[in-house]
C-alpha atoms as a PDB file:
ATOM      1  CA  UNK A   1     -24.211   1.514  -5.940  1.00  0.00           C
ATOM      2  CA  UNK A   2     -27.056   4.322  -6.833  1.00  0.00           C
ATOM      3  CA  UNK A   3     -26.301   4.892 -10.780  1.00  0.00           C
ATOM      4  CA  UNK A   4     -25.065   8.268 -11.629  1.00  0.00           C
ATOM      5  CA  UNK A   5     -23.160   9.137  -8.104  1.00  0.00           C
ATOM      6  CA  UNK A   6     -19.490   9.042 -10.082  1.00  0.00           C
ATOM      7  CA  UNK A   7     -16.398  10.708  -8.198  1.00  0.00           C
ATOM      8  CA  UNK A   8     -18.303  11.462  -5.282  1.00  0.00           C
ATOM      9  CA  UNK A   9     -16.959  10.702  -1.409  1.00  0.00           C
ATOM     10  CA  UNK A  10     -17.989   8.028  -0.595  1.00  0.00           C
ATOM     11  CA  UNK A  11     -19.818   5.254  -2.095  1.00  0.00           C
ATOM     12  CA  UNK A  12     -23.779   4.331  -0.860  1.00  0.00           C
ATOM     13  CA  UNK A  13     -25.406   0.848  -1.658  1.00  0.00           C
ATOM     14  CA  UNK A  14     -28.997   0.464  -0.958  1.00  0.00           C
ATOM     15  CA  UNK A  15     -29.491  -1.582   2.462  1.00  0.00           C
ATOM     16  CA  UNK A  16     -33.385  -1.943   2.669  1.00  0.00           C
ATOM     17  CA  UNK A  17     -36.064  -1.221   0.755  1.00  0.00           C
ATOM     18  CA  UNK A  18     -35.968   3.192   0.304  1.00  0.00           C
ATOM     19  CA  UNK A  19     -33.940   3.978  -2.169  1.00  0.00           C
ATOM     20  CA  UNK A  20     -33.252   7.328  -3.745  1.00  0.00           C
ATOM     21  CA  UNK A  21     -34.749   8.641  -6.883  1.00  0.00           C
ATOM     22  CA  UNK A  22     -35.015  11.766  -8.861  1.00  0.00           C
ATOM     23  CA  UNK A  23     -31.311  12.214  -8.194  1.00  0.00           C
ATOM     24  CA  UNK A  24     -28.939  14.902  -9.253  1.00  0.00           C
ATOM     25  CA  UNK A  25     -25.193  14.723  -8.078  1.00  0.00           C
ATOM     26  CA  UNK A  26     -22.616  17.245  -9.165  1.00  0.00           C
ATOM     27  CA  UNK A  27     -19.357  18.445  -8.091  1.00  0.00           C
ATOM     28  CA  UNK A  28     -18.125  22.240  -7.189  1.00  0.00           C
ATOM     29  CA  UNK A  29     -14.627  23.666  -7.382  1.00  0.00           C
ATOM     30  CA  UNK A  30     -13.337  25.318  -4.155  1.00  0.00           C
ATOM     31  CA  UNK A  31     -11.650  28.559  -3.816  1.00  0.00           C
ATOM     32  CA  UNK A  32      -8.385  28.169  -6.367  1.00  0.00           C
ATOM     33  CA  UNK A  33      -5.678  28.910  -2.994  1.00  0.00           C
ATOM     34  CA  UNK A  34      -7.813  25.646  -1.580  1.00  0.00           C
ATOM     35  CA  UNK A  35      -7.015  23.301  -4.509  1.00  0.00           C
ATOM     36  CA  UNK A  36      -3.954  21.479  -3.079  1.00  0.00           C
ATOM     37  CA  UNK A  37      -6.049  20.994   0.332  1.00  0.00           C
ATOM     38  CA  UNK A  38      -9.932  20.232  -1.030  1.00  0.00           C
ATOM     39  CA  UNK A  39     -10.226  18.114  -3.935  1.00  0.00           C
ATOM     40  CA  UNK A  40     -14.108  19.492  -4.511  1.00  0.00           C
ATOM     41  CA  UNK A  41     -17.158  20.673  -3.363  1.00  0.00           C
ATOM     42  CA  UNK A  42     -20.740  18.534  -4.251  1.00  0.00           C
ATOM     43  CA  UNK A  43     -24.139  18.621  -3.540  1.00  0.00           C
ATOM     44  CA  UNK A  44     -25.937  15.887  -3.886  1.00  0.00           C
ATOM     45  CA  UNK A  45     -30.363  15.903  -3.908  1.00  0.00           C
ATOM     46  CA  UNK A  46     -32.669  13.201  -4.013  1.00  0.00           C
ATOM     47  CA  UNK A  47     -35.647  11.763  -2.715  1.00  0.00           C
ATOM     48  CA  UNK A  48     -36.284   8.785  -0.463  1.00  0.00           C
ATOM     49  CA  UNK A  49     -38.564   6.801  -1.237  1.00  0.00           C
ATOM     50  CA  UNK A  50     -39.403   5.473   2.690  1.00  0.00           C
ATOM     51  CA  UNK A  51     -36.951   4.629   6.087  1.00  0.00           C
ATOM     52  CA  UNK A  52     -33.786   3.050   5.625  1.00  0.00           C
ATOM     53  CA  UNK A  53     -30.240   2.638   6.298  1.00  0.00           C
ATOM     54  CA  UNK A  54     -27.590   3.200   3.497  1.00  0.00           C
ATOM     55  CA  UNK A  55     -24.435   2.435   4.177  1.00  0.00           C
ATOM     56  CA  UNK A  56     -21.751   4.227   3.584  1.00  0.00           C
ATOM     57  CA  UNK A  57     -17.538   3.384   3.206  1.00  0.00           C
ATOM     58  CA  UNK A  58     -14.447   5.593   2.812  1.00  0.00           C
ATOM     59  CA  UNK A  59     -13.097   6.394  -0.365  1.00  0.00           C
ATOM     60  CA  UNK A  60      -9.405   7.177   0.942  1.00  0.00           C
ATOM     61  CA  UNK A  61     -10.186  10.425   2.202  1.00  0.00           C
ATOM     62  CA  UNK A  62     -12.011  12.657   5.052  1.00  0.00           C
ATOM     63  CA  UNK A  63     -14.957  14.582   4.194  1.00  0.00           C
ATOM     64  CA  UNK A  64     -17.265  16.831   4.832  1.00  0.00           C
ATOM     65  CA  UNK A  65     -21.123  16.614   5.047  1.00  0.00           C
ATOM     66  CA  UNK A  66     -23.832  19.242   5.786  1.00  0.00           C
ATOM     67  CA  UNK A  67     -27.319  17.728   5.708  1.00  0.00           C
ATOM     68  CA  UNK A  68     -30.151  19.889   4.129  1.00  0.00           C
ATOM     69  CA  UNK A  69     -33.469  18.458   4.155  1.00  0.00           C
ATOM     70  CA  UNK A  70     -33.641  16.254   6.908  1.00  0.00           C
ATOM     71  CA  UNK A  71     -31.498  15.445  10.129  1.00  0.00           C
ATOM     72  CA  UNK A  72     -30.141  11.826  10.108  1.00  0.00           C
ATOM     73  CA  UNK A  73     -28.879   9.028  12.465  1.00  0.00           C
ATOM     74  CA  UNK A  74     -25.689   7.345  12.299  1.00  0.00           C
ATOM     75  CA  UNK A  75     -25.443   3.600  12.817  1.00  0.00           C
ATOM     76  CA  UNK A  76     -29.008   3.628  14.429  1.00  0.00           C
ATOM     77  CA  UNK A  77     -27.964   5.504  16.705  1.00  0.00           C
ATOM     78  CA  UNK A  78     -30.451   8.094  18.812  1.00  0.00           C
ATOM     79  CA  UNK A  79     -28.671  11.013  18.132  1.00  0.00           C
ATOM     80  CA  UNK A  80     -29.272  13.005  14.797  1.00  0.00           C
ATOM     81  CA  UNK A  81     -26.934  15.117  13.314  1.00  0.00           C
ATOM     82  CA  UNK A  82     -27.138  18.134  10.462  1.00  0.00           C
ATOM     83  CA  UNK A  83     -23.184  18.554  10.236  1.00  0.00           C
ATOM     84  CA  UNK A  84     -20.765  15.836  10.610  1.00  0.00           C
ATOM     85  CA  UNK A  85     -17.460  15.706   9.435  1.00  0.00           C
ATOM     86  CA  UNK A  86     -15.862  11.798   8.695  1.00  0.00           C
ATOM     87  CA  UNK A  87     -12.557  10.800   9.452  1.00  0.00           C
ATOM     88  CA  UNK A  88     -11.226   8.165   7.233  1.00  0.00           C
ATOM     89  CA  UNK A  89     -11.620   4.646   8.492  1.00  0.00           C
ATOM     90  CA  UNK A  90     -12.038   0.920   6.885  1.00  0.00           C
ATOM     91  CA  UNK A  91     -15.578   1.011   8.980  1.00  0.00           C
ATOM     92  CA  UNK A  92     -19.132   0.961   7.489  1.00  0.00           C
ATOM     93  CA  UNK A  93     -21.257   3.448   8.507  1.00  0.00           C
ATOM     94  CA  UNK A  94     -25.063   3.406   8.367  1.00  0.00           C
ATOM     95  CA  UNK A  95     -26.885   6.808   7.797  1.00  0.00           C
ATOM     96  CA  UNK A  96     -30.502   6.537   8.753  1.00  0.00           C
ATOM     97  CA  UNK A  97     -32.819   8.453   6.200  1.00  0.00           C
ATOM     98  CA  UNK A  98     -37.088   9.044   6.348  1.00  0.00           C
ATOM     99  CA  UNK A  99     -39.238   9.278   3.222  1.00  0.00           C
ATOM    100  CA  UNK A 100     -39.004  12.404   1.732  1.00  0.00           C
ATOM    101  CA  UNK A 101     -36.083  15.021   0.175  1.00  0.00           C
ATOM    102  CA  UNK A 102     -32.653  13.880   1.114  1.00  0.00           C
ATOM    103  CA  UNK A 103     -30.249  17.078   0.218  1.00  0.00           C
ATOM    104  CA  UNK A 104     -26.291  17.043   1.199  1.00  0.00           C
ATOM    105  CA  UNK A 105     -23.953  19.810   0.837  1.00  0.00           C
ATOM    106  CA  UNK A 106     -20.058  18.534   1.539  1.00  0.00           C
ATOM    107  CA  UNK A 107     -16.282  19.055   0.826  1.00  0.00           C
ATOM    108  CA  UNK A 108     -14.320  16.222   0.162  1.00  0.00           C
ATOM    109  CA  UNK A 109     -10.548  16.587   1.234  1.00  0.00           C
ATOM    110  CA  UNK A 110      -7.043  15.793  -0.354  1.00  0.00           C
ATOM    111  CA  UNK A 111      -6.023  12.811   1.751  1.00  0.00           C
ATOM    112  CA  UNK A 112      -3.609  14.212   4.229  1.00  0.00           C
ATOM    113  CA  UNK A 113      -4.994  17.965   4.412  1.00  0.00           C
ATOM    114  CA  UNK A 114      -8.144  17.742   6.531  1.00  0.00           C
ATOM    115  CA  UNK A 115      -6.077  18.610   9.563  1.00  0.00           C
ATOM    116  CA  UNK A 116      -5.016  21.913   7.979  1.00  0.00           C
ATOM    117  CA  UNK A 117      -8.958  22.741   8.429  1.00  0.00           C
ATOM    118  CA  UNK A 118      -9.939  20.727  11.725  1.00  0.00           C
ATOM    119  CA  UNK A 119      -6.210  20.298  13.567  1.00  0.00           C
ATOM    120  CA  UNK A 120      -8.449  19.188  17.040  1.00  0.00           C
ATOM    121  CA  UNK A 121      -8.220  14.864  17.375  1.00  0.00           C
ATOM    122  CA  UNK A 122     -11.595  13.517  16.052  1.00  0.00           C
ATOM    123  CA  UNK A 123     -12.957  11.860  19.256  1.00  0.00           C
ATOM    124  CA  UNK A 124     -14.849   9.125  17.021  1.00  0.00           C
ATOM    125  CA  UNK A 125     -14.643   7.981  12.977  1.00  0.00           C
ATOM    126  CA  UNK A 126     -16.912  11.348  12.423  1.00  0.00           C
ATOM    127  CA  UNK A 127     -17.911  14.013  14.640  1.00  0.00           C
ATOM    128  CA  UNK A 128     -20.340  16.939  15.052  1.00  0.00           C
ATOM    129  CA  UNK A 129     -19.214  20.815  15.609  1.00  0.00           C
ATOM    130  CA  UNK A 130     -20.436  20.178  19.253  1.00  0.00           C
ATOM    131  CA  UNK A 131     -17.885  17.072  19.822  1.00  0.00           C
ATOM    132  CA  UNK A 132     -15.183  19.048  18.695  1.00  0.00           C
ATOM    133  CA  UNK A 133     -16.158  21.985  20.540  1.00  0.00           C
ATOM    134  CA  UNK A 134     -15.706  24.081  17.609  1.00  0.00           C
ATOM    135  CA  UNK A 135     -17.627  27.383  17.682  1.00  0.00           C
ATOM    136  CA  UNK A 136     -16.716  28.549  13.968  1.00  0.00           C
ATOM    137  CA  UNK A 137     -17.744  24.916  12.517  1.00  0.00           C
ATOM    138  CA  UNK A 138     -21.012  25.353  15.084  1.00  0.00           C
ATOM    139  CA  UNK A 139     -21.713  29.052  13.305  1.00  0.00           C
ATOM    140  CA  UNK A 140     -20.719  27.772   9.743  1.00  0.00           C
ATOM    141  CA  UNK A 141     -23.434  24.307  10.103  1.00  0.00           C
ATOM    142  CA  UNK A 142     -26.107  27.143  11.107  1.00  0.00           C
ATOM    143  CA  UNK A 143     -24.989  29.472   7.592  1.00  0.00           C
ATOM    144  CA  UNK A 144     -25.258  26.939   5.655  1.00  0.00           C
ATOM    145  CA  UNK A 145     -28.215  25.733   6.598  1.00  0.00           C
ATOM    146  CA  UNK A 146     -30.146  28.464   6.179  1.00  0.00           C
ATOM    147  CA  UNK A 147     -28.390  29.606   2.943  1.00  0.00           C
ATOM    148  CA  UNK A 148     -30.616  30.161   0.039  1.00  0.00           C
ATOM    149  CA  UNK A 149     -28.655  28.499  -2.955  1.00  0.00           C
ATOM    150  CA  UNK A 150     -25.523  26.701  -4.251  1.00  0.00           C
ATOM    151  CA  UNK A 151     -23.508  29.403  -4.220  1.00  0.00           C
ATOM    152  CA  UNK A 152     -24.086  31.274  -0.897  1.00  0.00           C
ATOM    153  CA  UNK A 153     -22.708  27.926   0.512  1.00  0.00           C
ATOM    154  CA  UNK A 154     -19.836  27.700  -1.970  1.00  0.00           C
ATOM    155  CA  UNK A 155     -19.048  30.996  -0.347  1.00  0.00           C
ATOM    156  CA  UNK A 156     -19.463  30.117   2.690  1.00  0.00           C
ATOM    157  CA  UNK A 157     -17.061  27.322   2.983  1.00  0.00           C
ATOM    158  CA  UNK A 158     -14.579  29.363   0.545  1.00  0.00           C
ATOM    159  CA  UNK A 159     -14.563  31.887   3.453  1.00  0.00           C
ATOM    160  CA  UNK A 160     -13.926  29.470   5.990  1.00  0.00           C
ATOM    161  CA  UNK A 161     -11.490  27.284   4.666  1.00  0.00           C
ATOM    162  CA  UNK A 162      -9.665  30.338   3.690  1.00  0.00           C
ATOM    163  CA  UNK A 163      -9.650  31.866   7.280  1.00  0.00           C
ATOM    164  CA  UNK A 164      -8.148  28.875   8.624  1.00  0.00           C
ATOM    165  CA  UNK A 165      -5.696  28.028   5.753  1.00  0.00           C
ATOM    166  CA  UNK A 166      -3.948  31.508   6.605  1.00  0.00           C
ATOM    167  CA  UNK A 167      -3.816  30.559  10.804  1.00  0.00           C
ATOM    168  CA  UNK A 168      -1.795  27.134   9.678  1.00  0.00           C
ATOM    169  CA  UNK A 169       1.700  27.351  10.313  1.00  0.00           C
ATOM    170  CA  UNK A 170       3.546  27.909   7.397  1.00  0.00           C
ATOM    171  CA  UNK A 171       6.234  25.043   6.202  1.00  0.00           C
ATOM    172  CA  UNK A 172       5.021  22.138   7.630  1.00  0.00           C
ATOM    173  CA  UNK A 173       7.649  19.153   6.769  1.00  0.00           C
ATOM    174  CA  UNK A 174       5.273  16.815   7.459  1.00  0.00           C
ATOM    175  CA  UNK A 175       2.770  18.087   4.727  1.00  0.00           C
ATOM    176  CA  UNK A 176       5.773  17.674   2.097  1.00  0.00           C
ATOM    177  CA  UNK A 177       6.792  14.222   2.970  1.00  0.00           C
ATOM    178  CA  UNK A 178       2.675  13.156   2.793  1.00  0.00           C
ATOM    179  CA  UNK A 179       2.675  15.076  -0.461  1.00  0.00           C
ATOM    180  CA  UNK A 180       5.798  12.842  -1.762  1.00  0.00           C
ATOM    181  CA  UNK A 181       4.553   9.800  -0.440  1.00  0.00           C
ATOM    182  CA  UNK A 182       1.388  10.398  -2.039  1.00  0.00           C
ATOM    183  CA  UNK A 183       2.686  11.483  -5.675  1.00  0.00           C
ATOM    184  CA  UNK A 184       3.884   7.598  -5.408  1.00  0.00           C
ATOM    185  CA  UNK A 185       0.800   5.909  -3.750  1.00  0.00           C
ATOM    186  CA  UNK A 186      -1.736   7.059  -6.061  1.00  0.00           C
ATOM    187  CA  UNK A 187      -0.851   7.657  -9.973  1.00  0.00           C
ATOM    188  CA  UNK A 188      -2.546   9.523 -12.778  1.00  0.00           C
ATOM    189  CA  UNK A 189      -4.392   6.487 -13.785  1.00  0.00           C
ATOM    190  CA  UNK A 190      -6.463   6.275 -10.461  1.00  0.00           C
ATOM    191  CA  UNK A 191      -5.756   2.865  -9.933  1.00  0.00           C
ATOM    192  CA  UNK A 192      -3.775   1.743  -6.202  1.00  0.00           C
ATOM    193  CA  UNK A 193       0.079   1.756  -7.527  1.00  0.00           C
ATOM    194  CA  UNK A 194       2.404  -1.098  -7.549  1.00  0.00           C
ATOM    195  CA  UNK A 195       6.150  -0.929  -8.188  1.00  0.00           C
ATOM    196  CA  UNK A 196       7.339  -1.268 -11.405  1.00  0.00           C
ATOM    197  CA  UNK A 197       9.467  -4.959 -10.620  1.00  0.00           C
ATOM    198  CA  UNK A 198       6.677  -6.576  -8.936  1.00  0.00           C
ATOM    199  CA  UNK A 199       2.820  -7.463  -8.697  1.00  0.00           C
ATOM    200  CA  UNK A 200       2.931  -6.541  -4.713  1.00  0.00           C
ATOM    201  CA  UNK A 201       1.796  -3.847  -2.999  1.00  0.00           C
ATOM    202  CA  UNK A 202       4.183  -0.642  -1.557  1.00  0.00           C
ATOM    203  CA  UNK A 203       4.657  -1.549   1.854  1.00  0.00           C
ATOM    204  CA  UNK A 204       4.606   0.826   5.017  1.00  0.00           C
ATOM    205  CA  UNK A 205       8.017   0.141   5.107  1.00  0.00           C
ATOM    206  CA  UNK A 206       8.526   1.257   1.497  1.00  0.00           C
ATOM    207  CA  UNK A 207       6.461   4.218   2.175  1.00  0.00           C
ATOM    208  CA  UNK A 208       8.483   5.091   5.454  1.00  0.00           C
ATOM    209  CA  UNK A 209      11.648   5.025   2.814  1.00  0.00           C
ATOM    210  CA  UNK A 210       9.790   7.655   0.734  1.00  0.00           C
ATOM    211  CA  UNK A 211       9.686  10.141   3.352  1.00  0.00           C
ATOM    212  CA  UNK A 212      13.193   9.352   5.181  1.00  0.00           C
ATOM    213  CA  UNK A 213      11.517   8.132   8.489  1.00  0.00           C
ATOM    214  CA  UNK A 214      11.590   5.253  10.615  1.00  0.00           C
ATOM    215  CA  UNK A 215       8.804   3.250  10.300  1.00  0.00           C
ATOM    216  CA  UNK A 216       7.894   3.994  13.642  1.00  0.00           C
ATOM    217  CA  UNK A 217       7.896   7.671  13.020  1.00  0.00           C
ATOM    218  CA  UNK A 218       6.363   7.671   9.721  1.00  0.00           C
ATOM    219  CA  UNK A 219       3.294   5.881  11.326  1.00  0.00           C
ATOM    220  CA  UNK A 220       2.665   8.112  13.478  1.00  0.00           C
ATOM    221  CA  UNK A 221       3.091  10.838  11.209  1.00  0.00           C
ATOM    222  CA  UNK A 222       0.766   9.444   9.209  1.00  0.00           C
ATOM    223  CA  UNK A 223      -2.009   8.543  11.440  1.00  0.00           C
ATOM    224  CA  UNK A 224      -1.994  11.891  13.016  1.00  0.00           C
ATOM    225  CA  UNK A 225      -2.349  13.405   9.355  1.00  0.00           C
ATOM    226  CA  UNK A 226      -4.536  10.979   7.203  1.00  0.00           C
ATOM    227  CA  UNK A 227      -6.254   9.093  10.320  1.00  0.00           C
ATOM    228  CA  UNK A 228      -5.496   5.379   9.754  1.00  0.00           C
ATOM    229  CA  UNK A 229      -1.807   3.700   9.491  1.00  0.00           C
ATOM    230  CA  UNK A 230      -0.219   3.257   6.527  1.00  0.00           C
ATOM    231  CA  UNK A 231      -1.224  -0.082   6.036  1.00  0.00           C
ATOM    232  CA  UNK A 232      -4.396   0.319   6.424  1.00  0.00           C
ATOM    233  CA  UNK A 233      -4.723   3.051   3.920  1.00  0.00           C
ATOM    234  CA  UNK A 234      -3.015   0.559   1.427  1.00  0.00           C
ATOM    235  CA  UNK A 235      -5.745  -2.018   2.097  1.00  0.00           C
ATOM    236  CA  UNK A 236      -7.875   0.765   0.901  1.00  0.00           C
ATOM    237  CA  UNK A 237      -6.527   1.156  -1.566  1.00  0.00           C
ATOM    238  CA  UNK A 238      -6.324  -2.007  -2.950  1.00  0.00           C
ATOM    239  CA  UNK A 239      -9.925  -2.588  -2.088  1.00  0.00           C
ATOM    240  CA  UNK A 240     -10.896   0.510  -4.532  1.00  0.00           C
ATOM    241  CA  UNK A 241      -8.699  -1.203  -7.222  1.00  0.00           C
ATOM    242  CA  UNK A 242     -10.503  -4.226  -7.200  1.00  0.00           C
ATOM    243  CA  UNK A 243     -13.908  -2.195  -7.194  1.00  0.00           C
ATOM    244  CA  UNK A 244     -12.567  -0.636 -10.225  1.00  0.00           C
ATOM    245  CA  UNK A 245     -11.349  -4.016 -12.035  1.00  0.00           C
ATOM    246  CA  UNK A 246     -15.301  -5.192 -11.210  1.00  0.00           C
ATOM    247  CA  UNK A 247     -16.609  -1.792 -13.019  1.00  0.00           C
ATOM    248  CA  UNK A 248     -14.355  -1.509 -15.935  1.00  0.00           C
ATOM    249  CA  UNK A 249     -12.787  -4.993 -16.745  1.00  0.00           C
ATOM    250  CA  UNK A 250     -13.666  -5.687 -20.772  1.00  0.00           C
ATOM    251  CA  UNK A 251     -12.139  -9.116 -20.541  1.00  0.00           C
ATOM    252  CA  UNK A 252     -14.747 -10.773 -18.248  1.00  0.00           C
ATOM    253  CA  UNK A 253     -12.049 -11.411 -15.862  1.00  0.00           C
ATOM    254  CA  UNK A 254     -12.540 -14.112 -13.648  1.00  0.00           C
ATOM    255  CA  UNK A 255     -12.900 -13.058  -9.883  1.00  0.00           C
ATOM    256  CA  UNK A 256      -9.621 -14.494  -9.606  1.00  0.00           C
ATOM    257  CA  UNK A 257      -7.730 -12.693 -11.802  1.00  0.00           C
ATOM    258  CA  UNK A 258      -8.760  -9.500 -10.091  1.00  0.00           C
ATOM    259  CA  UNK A 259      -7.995 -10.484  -6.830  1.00  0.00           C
ATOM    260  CA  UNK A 260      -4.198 -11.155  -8.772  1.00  0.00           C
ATOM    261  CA  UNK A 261      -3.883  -8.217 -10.566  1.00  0.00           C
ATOM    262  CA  UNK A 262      -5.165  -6.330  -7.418  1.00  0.00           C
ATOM    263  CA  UNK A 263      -2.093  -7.452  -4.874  1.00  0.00           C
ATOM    264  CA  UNK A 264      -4.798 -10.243  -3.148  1.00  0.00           C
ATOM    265  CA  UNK A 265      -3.387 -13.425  -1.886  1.00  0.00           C
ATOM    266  CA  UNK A 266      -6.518 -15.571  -3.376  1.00  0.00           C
ATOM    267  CA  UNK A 267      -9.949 -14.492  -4.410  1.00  0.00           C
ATOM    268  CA  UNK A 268     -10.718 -15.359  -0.460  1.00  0.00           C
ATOM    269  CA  UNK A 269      -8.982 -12.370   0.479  1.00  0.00           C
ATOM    270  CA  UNK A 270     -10.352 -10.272  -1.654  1.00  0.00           C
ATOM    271  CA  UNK A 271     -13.870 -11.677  -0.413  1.00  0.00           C
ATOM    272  CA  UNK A 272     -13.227 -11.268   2.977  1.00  0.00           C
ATOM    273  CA  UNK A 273     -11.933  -8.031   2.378  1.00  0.00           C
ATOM    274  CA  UNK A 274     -14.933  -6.420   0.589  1.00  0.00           C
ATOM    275  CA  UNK A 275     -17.285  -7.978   3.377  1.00  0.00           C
ATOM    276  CA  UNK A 276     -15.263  -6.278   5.782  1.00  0.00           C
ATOM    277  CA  UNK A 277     -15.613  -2.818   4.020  1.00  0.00           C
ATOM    278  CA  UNK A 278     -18.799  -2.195   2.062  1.00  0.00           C
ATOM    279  CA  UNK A 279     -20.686  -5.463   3.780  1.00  0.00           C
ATOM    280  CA  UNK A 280     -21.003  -6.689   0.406  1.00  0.00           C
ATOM    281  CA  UNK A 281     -18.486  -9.920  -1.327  1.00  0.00           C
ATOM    282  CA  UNK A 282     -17.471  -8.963  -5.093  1.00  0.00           C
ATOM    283  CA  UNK A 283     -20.142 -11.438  -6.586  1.00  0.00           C
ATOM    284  CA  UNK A 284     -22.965 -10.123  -4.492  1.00  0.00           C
ATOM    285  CA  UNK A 285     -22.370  -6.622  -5.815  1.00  0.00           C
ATOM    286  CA  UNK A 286     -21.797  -8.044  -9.589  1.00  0.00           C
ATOM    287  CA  UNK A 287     -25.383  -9.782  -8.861  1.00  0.00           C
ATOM    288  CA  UNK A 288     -27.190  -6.607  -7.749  1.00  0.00           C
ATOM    289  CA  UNK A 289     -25.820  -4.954 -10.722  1.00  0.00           C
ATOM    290  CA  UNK A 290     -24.385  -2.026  -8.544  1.00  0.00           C
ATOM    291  CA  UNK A 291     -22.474   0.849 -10.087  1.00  0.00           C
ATOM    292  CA  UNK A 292     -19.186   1.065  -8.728  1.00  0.00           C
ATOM    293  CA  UNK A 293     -17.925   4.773  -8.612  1.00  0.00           C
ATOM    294  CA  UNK A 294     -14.345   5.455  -9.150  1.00  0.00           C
ATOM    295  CA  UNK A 295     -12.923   6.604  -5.852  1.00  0.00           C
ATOM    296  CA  UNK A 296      -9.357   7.536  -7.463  1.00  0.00           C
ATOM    297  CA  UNK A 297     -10.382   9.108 -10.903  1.00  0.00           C
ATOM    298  CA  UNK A 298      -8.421  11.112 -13.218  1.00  0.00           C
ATOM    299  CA  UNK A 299     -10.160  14.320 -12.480  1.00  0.00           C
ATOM    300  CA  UNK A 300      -8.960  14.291  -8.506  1.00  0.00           C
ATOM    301  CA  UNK A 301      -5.399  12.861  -9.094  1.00  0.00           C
ATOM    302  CA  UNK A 302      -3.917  15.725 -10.440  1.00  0.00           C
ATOM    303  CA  UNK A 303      -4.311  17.459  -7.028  1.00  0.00           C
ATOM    304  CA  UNK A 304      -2.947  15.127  -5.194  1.00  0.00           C
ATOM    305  CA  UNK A 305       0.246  14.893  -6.814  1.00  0.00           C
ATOM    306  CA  UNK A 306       0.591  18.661  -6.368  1.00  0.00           C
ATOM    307  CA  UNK A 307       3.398  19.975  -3.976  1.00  0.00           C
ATOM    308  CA  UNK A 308       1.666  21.162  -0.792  1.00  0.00           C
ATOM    309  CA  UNK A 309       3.153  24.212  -0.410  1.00  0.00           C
ATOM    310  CA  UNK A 310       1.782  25.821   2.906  1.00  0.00           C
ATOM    311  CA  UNK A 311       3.239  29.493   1.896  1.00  0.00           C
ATOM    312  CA  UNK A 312       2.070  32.106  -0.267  1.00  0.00           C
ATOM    313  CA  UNK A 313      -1.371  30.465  -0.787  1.00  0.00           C
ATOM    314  CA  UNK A 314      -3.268  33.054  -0.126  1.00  0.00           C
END
């Protein structure tokens, strides 16, 4: 993982040779009426040292990403983008970069709350303002492009966010159950949560109890909201305990052990599992000496357990 990129959105590990140097992350509160709905702002700027693909994986949670310096491609694709907002997925995703400064602006999102910003279906894993056929978003990309600091942009998205906070209908049951379901999923401690009695993960059933749904209906629920199914997420979620266990374990813990402790059948699981999301198995990214970043940290937590109360935000 490139050192110093802590509680960002998503997590980069260097691919081919460029690499970033000279780089300085840091993270931006939103508007104060945004807080239960935006966990942050960040900018991130760098500089690439050549062409390369970093790849990128979800960190629970869709974001938002307005690229400064330099267009980029997305899984070598032709097409370059400027704007792009990401849905949450268990999919890699390769951004294409060029030699030279490599600037983002972005807003990361409280799990279940992008949709109270960008209610149109996401035709793909991420999308441009032109594939959503949003004008405002279209308008907004432009603004903040051509902004002339920080804070312009901070204002910009504060002004936007705001706009459509006030045109989402007000006491939205769905947004209450998530918020429950959530307070449960992911504690104070930023680790995935387990009951109490046992070493297992929730279940979606467990998570369907939560929120007094079927199963059936709480899936769909919670696709339409978050944008995976509830198991799924939990697989994430696990996935970014185990990266944690790697980062911070002081007991040398066997590879094993982690996959225990983390709800994994065998330390096979586990390997197949982190192949499947970052590309990488848990003794390759030991080897490289990468620096995992903590996806569910203390500092975001507390606003996801908040009550999401649509009413009287503003």
């Amino acid at each position: 993982m490139i050192k110093g990129l802590q509680q960002t959105f998503r997590h980069f590990y260097r691919k081919s040779l460029a690499q970033f140097i000279h780089m300085e992350f840091i993270t931006i509160p939103c508007h104060e009426s945004l807080r239960p709905f935006i966990r942050n702002y960040w900018m991130l700027s760098s500089m690439c040292t050549g062409v390369g693909t970093q790849q990128i994986f979800s960190n629970g949670t869709a974001s938002l990403h307005f690229y400064l310096s330099q267009d980029v491609r997305l899984d070598d694709g032709d097409r370059h983008y400027r704007a792009v907002l990401f849905h949450q997925n268990l999919q890699k995703i390769g951004v294409v970069t060029v030699e030279g400064e490599f600037d983002i602006f972005g807003a990361e999102f409280v799990p279940f709350c992008s949709r109270v910003f960008f209610p149109t279906e996401m035709p793909d894993i991420y999308a441009s303002p032109e594939d959503l056929h949003d004008e405002e978003f279209a308008t907004l990309n432009m603004d903040i492009y051509e902004a002339e600091s920080t804070e312009e942009r901070v204002a910009l998205l504060d002004s936007f966010f705001l706009k459509r906070l006030a045109q989402f209908p007000e006491g939205d049951i769905n947004m209450e159950r998530l918020s429950d379901v959530f307070d449960n999923m992911v504690p104070t401690d930023g680790s995935a949560a387990h009951p109490p009695h046992s070493q297992n993960e929730f279940s979606p059933a467990d998570l369907a109890s939560a929120a007094c749904l079927s199963q059936k209906q709480f899936t769909r629920i919670f696709n339409k909201y978050v944008g995976m199914n509830p198991k799924s997420y939990l697989r994430l979620l696990r996935f970014h305990k185990a990266l944690m266990e790697l980062h911070s374990s002081a007991d040398n813990s066997s590879l094993t052990n982690i996959a225990w402790r983390c709800g994994y059948y065998d330390l096979a699981h586990m390997t197949s599992d982190f192949r499947d999301i970052c590309g990488s198995s848990p003794s390759e990214l030991i080897q490289h000496g990468q620096n995992l970043t903590e996806a569910f940290g203390q500092k975001f937590s507390g606003l996801m357990k908040k009550k999401i109360k649509i009413e009287n935000m503003i």
